[in-house]
C-alpha atoms as a PDB file:
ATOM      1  CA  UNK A   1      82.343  74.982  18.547  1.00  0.00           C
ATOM      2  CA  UNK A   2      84.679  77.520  19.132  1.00  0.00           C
ATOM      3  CA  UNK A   3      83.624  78.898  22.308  1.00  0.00           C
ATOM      4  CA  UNK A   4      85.249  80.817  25.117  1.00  0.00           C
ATOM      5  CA  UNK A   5      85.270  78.427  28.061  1.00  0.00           C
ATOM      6  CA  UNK A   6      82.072  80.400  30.186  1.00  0.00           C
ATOM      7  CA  UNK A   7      80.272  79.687  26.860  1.00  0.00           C
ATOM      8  CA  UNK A   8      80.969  76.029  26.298  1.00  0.00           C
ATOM      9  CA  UNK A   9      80.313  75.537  30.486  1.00  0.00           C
ATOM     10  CA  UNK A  10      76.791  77.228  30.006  1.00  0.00           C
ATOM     11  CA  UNK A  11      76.351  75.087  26.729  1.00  0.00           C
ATOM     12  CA  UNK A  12      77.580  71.968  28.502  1.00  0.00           C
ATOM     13  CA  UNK A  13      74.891  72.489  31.262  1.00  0.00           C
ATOM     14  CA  UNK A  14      71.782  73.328  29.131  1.00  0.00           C
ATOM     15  CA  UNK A  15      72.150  70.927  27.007  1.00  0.00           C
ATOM     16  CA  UNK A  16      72.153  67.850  30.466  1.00  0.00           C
ATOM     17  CA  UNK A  17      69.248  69.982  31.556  1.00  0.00           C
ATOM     18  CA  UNK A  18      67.328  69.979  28.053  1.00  0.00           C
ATOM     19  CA  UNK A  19      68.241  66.376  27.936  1.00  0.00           C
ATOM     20  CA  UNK A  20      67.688  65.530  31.265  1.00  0.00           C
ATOM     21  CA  UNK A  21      71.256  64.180  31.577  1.00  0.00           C
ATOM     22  CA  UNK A  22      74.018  63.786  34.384  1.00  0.00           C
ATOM     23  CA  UNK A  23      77.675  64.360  34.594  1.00  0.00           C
ATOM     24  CA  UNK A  24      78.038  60.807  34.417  1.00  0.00           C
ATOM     25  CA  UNK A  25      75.968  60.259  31.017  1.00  0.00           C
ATOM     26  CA  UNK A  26      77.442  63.384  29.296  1.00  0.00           C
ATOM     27  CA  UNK A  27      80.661  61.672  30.361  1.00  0.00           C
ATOM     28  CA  UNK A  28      79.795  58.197  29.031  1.00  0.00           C
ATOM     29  CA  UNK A  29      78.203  59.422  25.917  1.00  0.00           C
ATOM     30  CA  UNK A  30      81.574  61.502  24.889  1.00  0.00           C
ATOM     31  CA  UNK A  31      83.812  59.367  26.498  1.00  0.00           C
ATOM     32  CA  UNK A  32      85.313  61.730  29.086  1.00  0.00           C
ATOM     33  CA  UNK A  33      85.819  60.981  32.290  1.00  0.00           C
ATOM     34  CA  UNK A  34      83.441  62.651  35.056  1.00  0.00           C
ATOM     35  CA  UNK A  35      86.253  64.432  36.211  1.00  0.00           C
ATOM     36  CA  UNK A  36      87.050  65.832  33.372  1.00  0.00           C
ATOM     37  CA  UNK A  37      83.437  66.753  32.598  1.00  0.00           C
ATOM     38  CA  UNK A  38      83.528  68.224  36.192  1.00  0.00           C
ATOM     39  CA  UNK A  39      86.632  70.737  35.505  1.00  0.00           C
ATOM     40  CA  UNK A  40      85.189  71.642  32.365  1.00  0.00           C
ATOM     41  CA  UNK A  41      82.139  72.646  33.392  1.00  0.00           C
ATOM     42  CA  UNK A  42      84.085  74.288  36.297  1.00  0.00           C
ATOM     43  CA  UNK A  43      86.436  76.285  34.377  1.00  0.00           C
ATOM     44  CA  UNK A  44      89.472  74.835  36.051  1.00  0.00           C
ATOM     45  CA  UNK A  45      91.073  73.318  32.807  1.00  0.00           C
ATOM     46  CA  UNK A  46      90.764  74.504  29.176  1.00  0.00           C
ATOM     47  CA  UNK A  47      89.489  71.736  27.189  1.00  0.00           C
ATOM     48  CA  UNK A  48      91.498  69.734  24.123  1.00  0.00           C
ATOM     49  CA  UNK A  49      90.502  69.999  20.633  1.00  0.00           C
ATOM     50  CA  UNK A  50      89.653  66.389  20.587  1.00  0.00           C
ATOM     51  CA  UNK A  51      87.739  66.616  23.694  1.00  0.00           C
ATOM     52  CA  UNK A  52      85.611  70.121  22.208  1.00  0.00           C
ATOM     53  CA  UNK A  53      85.044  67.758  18.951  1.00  0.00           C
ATOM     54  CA  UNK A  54      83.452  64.571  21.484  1.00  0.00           C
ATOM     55  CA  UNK A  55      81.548  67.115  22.665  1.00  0.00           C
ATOM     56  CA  UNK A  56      80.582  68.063  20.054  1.00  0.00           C
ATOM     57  CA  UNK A  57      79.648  64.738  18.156  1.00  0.00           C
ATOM     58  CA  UNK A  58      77.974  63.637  21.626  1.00  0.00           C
ATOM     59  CA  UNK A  59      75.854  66.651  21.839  1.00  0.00           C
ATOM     60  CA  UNK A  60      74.521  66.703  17.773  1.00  0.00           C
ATOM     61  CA  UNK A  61      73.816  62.295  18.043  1.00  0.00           C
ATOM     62  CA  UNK A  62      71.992  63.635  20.905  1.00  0.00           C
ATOM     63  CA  UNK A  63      69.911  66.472  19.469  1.00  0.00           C
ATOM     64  CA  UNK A  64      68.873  64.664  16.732  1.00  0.00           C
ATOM     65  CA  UNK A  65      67.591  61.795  18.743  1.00  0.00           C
END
């Protein structure tokens, strides 16, 4: 999931709409905070590796639900 940081925001925001998912329950299922889900999505802070990869697990346990 190496995506510039527009890209992973866009991603990050189709996927809770496909899913029909908050902030709060992206943040739960990946175990980010809201806040950090919040400048994420935002652009305000560039994202970990580790935090990318719980994305990343959260979102594929998710899509093959």
């Amino acid at each position: 999931m190496e995506l510039p940081l527009s890209q992973l925001s866009e991603k990050l925001i189709t996927f809770e709409r496909q899913h029909h998912l908050t902030d709060g329950d992206l943040a739960f299922g990946s175990q980010l905070s809201v806040e950090r889900i919040h400048n994420i999505k935002s652009g305000e802070v560039t994202p970990t590796q580790d935090e990318v990869q719980l994305l990343k697990k959260y979102m594929n346990s998710k899509a093959k639900a």
